[in-house]
ModelCIF file with pLDDT and N, C-alpha, C, O atoms, coordinates in Angstrom:
data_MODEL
#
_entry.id   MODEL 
#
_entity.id                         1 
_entity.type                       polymer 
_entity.pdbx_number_of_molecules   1 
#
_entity_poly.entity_id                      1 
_entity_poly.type                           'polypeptide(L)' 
_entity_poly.nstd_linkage                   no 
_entity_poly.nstd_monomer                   no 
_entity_poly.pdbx_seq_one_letter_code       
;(UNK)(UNK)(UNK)(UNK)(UNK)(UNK)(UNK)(UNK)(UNK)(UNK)(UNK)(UNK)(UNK)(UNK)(UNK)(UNK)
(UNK)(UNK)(UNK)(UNK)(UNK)(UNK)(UNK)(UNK)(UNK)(UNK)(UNK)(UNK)(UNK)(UNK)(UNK)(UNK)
(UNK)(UNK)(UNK)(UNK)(UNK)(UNK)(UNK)(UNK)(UNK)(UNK)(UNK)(UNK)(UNK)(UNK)(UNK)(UNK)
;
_entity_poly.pdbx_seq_one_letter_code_can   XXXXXXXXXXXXXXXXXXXXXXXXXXXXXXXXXXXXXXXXXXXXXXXX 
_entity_poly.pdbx_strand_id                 A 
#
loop_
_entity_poly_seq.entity_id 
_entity_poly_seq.num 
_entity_poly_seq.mon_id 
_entity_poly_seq.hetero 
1 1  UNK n 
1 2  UNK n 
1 3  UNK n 
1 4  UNK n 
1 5  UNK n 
1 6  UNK n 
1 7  UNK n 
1 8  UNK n 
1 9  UNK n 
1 10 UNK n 
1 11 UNK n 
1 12 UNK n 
1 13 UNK n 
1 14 UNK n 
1 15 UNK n 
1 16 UNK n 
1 17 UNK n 
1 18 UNK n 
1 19 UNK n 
1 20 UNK n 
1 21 UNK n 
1 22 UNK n 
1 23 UNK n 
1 24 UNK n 
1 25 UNK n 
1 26 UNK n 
1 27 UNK n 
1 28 UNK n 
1 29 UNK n 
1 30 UNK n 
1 31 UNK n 
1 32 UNK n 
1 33 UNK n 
1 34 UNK n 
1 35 UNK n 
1 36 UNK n 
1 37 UNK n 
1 38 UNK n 
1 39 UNK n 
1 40 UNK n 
1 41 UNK n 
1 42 UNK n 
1 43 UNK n 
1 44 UNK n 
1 45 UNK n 
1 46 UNK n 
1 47 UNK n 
1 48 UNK n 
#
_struct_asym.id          A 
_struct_asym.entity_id   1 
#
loop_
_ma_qa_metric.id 
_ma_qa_metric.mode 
_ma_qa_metric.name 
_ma_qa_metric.software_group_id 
_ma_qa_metric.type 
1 global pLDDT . pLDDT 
2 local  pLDDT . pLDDT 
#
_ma_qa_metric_global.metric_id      1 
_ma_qa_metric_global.metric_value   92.06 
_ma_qa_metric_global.model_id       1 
_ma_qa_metric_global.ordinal_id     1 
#
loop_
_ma_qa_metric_local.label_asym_id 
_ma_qa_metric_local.label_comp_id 
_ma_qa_metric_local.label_seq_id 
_ma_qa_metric_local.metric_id 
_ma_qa_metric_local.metric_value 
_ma_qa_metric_local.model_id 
_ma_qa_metric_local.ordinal_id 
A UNK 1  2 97.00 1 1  
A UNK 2  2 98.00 1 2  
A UNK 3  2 98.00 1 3  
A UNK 4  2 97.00 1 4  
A UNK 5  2 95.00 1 5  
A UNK 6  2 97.00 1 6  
A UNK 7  2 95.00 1 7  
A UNK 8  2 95.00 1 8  
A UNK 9  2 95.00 1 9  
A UNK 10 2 95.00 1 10 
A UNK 11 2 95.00 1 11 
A UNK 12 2 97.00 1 12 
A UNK 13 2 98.00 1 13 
A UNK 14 2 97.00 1 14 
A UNK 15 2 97.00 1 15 
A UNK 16 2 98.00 1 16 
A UNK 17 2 98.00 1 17 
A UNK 18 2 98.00 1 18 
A UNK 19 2 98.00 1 19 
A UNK 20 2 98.00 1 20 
A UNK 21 2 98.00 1 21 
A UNK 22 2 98.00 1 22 
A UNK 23 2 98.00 1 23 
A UNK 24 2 98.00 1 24 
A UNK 25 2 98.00 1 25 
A UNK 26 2 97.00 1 26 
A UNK 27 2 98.00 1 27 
A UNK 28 2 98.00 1 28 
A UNK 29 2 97.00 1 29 
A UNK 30 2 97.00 1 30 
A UNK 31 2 98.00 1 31 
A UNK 32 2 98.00 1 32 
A UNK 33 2 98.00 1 33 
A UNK 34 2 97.00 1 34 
A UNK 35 2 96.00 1 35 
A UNK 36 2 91.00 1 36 
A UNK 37 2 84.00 1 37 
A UNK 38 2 82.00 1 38 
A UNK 39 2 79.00 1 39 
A UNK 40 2 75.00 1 40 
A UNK 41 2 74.00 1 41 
A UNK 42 2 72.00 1 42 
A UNK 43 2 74.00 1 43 
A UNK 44 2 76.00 1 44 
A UNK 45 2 74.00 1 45 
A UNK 46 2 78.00 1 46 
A UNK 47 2 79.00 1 47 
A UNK 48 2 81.00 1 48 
#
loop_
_atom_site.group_PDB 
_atom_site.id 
_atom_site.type_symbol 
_atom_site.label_atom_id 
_atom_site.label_alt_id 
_atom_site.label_comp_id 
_atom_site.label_asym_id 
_atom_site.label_entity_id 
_atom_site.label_seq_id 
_atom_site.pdbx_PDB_ins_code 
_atom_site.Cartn_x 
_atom_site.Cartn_y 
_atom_site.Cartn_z 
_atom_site.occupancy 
_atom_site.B_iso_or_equiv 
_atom_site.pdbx_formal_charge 
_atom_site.auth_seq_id 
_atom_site.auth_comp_id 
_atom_site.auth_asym_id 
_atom_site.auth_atom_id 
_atom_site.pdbx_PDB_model_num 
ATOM 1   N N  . UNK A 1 1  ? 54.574 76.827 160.380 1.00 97.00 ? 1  UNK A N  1 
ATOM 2   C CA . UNK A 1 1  ? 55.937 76.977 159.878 1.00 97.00 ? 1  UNK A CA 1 
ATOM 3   C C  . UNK A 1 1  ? 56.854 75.770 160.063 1.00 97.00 ? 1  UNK A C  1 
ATOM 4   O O  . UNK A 1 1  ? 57.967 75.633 159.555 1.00 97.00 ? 1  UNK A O  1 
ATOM 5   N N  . UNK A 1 2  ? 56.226 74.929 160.857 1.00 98.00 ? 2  UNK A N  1 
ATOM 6   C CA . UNK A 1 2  ? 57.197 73.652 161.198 1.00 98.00 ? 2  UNK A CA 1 
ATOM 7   C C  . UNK A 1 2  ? 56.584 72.332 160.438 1.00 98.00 ? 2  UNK A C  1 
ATOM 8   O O  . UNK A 1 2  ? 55.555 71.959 161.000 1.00 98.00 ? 2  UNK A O  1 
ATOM 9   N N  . UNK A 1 3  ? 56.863 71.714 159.567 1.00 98.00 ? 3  UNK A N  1 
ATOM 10  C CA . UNK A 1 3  ? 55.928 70.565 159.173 1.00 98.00 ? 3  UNK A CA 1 
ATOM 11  C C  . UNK A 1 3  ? 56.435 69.310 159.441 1.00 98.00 ? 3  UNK A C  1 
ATOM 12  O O  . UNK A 1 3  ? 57.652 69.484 159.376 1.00 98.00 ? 3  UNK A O  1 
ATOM 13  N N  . UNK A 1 4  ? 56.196 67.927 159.753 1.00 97.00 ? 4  UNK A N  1 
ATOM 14  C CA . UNK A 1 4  ? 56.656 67.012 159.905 1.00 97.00 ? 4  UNK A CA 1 
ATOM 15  C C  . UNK A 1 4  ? 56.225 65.497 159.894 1.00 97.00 ? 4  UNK A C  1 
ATOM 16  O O  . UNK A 1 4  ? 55.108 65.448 160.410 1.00 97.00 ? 4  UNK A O  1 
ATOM 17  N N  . UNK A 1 5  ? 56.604 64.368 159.558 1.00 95.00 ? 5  UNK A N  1 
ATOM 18  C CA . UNK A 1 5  ? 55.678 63.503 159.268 1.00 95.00 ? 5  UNK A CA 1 
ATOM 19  C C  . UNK A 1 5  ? 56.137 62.584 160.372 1.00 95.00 ? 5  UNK A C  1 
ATOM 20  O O  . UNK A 1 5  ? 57.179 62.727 161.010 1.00 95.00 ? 5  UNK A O  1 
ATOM 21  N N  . UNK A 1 6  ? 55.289 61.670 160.522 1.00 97.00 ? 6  UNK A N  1 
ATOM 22  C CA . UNK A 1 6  ? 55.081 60.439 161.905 1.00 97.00 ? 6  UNK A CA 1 
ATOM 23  C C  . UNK A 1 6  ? 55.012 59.138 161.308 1.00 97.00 ? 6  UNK A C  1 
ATOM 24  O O  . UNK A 1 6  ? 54.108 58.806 160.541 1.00 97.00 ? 6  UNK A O  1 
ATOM 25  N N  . UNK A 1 7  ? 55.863 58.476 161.619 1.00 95.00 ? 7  UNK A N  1 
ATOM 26  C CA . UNK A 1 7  ? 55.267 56.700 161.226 1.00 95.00 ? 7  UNK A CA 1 
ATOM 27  C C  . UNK A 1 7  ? 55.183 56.275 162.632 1.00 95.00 ? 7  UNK A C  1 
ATOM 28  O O  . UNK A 1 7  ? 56.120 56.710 163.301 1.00 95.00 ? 7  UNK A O  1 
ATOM 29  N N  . UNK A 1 8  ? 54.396 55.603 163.232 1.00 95.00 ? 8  UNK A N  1 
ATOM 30  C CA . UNK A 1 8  ? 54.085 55.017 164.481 1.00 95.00 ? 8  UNK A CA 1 
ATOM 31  C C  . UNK A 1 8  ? 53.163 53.686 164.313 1.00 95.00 ? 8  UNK A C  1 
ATOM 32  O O  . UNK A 1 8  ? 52.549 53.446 163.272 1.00 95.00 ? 8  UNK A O  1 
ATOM 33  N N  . UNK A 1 9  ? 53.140 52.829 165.491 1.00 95.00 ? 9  UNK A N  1 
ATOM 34  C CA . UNK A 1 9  ? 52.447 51.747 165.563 1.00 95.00 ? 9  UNK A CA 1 
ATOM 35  C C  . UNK A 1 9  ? 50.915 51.788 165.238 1.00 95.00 ? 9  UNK A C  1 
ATOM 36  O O  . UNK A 1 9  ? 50.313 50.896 164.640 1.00 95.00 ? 9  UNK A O  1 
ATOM 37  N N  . UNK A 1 10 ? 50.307 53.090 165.775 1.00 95.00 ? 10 UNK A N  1 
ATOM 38  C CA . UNK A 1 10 ? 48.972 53.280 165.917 1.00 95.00 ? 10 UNK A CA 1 
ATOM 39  C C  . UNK A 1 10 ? 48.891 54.491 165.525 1.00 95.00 ? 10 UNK A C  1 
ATOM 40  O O  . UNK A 1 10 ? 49.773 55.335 165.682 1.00 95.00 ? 10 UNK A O  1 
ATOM 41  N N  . UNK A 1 11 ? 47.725 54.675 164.939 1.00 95.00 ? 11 UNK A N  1 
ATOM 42  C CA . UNK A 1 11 ? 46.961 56.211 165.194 1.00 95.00 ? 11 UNK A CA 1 
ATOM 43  C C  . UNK A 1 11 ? 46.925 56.921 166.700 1.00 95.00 ? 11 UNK A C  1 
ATOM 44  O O  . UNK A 1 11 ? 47.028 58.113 166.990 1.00 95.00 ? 11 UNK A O  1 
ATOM 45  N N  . UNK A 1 12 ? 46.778 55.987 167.385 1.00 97.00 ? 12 UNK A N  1 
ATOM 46  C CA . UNK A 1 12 ? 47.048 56.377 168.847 1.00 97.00 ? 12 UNK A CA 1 
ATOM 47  C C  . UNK A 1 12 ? 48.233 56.811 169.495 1.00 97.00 ? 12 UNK A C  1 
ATOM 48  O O  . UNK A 1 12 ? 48.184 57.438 170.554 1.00 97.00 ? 12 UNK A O  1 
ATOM 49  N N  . UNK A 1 13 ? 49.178 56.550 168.989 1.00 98.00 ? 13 UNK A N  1 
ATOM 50  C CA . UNK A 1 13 ? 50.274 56.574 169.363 1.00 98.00 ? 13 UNK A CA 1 
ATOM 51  C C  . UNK A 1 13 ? 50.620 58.163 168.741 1.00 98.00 ? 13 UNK A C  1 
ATOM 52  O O  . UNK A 1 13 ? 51.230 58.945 169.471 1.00 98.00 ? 13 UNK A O  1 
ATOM 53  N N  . UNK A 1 14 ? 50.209 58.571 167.403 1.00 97.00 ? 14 UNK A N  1 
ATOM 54  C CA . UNK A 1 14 ? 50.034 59.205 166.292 1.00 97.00 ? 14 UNK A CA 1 
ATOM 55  C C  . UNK A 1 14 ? 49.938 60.850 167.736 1.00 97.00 ? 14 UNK A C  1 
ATOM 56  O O  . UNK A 1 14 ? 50.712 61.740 168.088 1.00 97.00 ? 14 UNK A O  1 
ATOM 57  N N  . UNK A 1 15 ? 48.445 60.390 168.121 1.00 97.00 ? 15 UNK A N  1 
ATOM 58  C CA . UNK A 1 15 ? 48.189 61.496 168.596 1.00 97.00 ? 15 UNK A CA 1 
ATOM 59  C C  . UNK A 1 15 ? 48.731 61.528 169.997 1.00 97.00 ? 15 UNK A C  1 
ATOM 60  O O  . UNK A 1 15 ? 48.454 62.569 170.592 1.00 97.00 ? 15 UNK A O  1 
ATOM 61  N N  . UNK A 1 16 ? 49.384 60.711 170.625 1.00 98.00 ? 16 UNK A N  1 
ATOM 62  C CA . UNK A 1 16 ? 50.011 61.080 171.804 1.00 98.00 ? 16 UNK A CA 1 
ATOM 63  C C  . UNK A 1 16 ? 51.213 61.698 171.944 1.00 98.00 ? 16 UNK A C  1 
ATOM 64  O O  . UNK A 1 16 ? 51.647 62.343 172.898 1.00 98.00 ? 16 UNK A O  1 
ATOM 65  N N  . UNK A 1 17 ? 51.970 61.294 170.339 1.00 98.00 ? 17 UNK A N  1 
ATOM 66  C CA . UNK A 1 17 ? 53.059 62.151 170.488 1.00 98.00 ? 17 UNK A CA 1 
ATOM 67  C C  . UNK A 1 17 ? 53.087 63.898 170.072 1.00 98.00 ? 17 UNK A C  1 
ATOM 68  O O  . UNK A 1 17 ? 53.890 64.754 170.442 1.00 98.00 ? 17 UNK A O  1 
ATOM 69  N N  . UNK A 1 18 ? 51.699 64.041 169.029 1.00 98.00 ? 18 UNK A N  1 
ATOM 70  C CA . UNK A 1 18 ? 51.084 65.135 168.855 1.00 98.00 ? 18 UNK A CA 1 
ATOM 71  C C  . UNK A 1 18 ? 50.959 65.686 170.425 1.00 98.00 ? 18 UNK A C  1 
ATOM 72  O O  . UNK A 1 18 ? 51.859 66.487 170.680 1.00 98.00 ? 18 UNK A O  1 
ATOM 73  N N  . UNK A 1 19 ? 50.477 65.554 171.010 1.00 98.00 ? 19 UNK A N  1 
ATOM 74  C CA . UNK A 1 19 ? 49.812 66.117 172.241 1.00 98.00 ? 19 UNK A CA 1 
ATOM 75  C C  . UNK A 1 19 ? 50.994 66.192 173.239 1.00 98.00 ? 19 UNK A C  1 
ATOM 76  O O  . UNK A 1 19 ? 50.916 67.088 174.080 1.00 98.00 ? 19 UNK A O  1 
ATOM 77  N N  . UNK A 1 20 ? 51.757 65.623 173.260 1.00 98.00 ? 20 UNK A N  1 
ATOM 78  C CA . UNK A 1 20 ? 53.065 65.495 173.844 1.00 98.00 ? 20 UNK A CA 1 
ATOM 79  C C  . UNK A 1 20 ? 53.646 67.440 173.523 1.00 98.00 ? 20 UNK A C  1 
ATOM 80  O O  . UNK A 1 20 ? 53.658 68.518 174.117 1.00 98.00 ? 20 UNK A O  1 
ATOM 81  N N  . UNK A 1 21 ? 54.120 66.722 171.930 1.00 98.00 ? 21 UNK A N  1 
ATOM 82  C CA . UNK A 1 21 ? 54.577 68.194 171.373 1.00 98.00 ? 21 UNK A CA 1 
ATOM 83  C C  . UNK A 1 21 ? 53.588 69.593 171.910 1.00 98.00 ? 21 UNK A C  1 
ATOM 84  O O  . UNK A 1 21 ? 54.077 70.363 172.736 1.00 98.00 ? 21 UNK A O  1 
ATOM 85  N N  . UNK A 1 22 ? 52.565 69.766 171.512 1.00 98.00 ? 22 UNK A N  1 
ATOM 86  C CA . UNK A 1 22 ? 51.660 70.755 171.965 1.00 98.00 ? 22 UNK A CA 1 
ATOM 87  C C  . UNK A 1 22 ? 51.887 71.080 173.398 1.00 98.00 ? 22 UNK A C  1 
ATOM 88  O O  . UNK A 1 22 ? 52.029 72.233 173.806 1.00 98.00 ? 22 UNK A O  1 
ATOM 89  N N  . UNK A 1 23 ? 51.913 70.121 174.069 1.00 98.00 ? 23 UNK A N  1 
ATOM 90  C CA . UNK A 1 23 ? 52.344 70.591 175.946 1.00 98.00 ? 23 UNK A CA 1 
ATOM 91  C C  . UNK A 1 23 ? 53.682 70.870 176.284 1.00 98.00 ? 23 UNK A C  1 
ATOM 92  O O  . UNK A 1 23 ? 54.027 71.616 177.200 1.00 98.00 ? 23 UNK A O  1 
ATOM 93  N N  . UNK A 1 24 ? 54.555 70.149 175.393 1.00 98.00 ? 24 UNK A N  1 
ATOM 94  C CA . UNK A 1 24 ? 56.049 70.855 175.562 1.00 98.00 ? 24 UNK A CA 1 
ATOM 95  C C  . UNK A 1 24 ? 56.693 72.304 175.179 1.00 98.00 ? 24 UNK A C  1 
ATOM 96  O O  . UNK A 1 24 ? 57.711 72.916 175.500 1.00 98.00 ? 24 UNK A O  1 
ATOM 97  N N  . UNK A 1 25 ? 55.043 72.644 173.921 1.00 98.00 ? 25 UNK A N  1 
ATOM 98  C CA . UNK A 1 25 ? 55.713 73.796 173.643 1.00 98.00 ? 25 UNK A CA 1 
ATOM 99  C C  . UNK A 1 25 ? 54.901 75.403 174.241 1.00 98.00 ? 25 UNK A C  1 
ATOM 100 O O  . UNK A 1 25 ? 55.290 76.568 174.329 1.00 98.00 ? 25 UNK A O  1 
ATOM 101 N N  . UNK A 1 26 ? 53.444 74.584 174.596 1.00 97.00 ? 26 UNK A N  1 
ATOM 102 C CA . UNK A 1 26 ? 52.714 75.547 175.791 1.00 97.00 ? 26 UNK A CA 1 
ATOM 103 C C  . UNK A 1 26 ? 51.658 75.861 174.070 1.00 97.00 ? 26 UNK A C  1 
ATOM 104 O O  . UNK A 1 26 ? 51.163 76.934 173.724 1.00 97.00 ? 26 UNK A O  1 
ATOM 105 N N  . UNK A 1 27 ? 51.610 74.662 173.390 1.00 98.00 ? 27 UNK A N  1 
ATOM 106 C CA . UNK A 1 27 ? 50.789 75.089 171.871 1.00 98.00 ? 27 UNK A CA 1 
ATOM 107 C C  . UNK A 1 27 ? 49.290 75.226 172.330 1.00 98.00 ? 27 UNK A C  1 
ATOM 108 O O  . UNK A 1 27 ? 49.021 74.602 173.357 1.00 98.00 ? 27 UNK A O  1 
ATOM 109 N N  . UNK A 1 28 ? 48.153 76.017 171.677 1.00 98.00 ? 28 UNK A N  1 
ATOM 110 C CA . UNK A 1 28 ? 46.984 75.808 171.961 1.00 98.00 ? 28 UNK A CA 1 
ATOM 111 C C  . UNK A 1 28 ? 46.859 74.370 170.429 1.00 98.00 ? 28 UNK A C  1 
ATOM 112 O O  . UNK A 1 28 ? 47.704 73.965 169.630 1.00 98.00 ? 28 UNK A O  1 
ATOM 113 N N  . UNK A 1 29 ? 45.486 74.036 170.635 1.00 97.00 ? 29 UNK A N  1 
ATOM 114 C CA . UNK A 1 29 ? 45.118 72.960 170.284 1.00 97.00 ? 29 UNK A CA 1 
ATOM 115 C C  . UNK A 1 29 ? 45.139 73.322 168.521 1.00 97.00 ? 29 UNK A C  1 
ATOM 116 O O  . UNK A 1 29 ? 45.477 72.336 167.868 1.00 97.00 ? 29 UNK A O  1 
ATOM 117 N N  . UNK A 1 30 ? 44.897 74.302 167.863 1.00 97.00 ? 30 UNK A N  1 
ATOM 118 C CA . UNK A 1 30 ? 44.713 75.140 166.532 1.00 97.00 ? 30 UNK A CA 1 
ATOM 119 C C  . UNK A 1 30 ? 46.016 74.671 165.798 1.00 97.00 ? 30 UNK A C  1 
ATOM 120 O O  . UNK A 1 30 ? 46.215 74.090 164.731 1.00 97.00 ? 30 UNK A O  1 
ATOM 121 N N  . UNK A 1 31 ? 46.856 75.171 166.832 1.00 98.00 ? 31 UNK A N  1 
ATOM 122 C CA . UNK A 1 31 ? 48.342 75.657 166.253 1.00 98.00 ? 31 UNK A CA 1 
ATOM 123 C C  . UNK A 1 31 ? 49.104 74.221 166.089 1.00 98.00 ? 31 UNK A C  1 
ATOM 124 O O  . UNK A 1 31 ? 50.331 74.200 165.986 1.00 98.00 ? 31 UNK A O  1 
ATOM 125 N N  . UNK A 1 32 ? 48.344 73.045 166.069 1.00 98.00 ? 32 UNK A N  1 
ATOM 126 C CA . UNK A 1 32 ? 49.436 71.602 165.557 1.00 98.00 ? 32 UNK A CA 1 
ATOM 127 C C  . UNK A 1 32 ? 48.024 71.157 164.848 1.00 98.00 ? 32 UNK A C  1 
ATOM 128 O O  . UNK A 1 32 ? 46.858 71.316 165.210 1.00 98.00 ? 32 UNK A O  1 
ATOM 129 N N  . UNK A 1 33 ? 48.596 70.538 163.698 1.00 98.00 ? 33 UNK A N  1 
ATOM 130 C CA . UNK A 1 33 ? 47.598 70.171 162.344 1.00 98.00 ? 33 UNK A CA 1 
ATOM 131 C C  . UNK A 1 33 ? 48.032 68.754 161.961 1.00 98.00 ? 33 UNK A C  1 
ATOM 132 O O  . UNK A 1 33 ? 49.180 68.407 161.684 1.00 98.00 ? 33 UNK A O  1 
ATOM 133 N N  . UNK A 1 34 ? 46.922 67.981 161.988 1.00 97.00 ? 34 UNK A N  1 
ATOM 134 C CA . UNK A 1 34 ? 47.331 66.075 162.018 1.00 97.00 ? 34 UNK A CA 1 
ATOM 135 C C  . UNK A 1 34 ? 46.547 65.857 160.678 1.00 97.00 ? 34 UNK A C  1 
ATOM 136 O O  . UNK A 1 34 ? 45.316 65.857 160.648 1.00 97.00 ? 34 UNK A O  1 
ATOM 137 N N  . UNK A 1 35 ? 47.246 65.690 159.695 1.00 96.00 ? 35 UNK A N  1 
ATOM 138 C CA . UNK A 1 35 ? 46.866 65.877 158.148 1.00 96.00 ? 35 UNK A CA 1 
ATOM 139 C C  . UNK A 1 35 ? 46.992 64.318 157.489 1.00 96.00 ? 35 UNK A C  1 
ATOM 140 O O  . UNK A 1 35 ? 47.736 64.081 156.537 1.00 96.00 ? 35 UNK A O  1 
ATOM 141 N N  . UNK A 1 36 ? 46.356 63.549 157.983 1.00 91.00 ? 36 UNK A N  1 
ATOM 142 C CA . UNK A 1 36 ? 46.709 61.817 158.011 1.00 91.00 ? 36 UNK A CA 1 
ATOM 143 C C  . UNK A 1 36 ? 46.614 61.596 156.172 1.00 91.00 ? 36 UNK A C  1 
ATOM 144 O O  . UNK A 1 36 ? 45.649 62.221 155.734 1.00 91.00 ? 36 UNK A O  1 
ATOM 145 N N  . UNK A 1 37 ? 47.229 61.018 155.320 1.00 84.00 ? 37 UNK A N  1 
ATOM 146 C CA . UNK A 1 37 ? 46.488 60.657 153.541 1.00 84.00 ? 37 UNK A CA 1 
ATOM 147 C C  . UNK A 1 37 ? 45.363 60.448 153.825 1.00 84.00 ? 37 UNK A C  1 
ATOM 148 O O  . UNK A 1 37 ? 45.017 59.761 154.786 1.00 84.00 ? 37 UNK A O  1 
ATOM 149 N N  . UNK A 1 38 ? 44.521 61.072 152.943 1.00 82.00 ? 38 UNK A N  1 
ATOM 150 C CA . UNK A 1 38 ? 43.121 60.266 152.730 1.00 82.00 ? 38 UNK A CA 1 
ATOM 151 C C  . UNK A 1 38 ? 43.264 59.213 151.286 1.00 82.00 ? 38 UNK A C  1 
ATOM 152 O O  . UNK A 1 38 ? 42.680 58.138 151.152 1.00 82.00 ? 38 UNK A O  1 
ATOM 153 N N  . UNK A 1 39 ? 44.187 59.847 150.303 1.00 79.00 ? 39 UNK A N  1 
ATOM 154 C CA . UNK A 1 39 ? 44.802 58.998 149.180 1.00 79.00 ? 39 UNK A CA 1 
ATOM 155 C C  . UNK A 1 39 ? 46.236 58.879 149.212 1.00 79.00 ? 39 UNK A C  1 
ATOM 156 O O  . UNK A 1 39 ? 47.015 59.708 149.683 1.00 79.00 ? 39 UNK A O  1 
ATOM 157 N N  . UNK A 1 40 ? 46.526 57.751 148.657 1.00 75.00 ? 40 UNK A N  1 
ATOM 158 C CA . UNK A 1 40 ? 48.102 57.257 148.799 1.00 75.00 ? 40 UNK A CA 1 
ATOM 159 C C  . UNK A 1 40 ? 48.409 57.674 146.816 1.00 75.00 ? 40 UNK A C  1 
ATOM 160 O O  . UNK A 1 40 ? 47.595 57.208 146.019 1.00 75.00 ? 40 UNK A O  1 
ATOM 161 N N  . UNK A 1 41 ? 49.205 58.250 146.461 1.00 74.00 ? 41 UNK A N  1 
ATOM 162 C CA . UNK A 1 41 ? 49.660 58.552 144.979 1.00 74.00 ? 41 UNK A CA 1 
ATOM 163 C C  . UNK A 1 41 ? 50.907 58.318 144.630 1.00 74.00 ? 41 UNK A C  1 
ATOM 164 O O  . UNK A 1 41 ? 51.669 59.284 144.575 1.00 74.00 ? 41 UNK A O  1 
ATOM 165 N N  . UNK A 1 42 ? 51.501 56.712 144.251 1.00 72.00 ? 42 UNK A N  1 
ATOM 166 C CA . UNK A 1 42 ? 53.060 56.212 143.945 1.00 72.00 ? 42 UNK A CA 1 
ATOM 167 C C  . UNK A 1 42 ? 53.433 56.556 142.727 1.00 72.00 ? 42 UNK A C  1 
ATOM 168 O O  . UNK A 1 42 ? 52.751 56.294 141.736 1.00 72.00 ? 42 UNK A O  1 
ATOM 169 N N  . UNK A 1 43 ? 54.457 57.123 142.693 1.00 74.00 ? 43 UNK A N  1 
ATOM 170 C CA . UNK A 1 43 ? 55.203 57.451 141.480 1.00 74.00 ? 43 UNK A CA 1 
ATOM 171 C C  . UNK A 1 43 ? 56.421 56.233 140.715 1.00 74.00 ? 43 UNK A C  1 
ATOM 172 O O  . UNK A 1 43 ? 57.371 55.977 141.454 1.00 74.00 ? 43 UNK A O  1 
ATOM 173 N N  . UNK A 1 44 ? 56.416 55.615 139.519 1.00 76.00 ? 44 UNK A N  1 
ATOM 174 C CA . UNK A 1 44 ? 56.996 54.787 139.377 1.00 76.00 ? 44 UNK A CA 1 
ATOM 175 C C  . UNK A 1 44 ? 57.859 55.601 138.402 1.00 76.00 ? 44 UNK A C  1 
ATOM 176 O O  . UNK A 1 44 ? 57.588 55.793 137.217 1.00 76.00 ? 44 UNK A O  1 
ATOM 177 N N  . UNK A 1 45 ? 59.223 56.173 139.240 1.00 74.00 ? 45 UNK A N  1 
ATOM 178 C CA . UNK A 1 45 ? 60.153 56.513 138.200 1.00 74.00 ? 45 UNK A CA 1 
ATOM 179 C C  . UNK A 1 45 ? 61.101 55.845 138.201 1.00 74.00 ? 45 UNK A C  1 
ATOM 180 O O  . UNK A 1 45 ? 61.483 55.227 139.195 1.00 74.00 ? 45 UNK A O  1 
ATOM 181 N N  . UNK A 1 46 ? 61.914 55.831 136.607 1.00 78.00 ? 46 UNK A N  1 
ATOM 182 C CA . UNK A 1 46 ? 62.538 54.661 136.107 1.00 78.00 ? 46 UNK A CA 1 
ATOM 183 C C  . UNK A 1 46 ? 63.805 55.470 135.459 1.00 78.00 ? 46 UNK A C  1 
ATOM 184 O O  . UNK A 1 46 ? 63.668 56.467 134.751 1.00 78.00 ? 46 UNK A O  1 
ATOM 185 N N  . UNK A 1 47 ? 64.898 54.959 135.767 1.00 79.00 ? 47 UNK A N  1 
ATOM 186 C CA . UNK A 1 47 ? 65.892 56.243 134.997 1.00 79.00 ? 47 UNK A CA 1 
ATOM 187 C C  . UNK A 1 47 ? 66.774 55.270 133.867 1.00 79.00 ? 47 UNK A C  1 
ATOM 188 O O  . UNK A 1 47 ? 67.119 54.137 134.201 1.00 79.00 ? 47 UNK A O  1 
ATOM 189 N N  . UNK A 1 48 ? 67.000 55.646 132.934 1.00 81.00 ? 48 UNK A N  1 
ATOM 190 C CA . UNK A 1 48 ? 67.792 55.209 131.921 1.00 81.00 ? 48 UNK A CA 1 
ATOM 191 C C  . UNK A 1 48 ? 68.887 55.397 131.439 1.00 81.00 ? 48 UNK A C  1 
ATOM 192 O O  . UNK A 1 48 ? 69.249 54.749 130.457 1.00 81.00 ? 48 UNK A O  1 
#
């Protein structure tokens, strides 16, 4: 129910703040979902 996106230095970093969250909130490991792009898709809109 909560979704949210991460820009960080590392992938590492990625999952420490993941794991951070999960222990602050008493989460089991299921209940936080790390959904990284596997494809990037840019939209070039142009307004007139």
């Amino acid at each position: 129910n909560i979704w949210f996106t991460i820009i960080a230095r590392d992938h590492s970093r990625i999952e420490s703040i993941l794991g951070e969250i999960r222990d602050k909130l008493a989460l089991a490991a299921p209940d936080v979902l790390n959904l990284p792009a596997t494809q990037i898709f840019k939209l070039d809109a142009r307004f007139n």
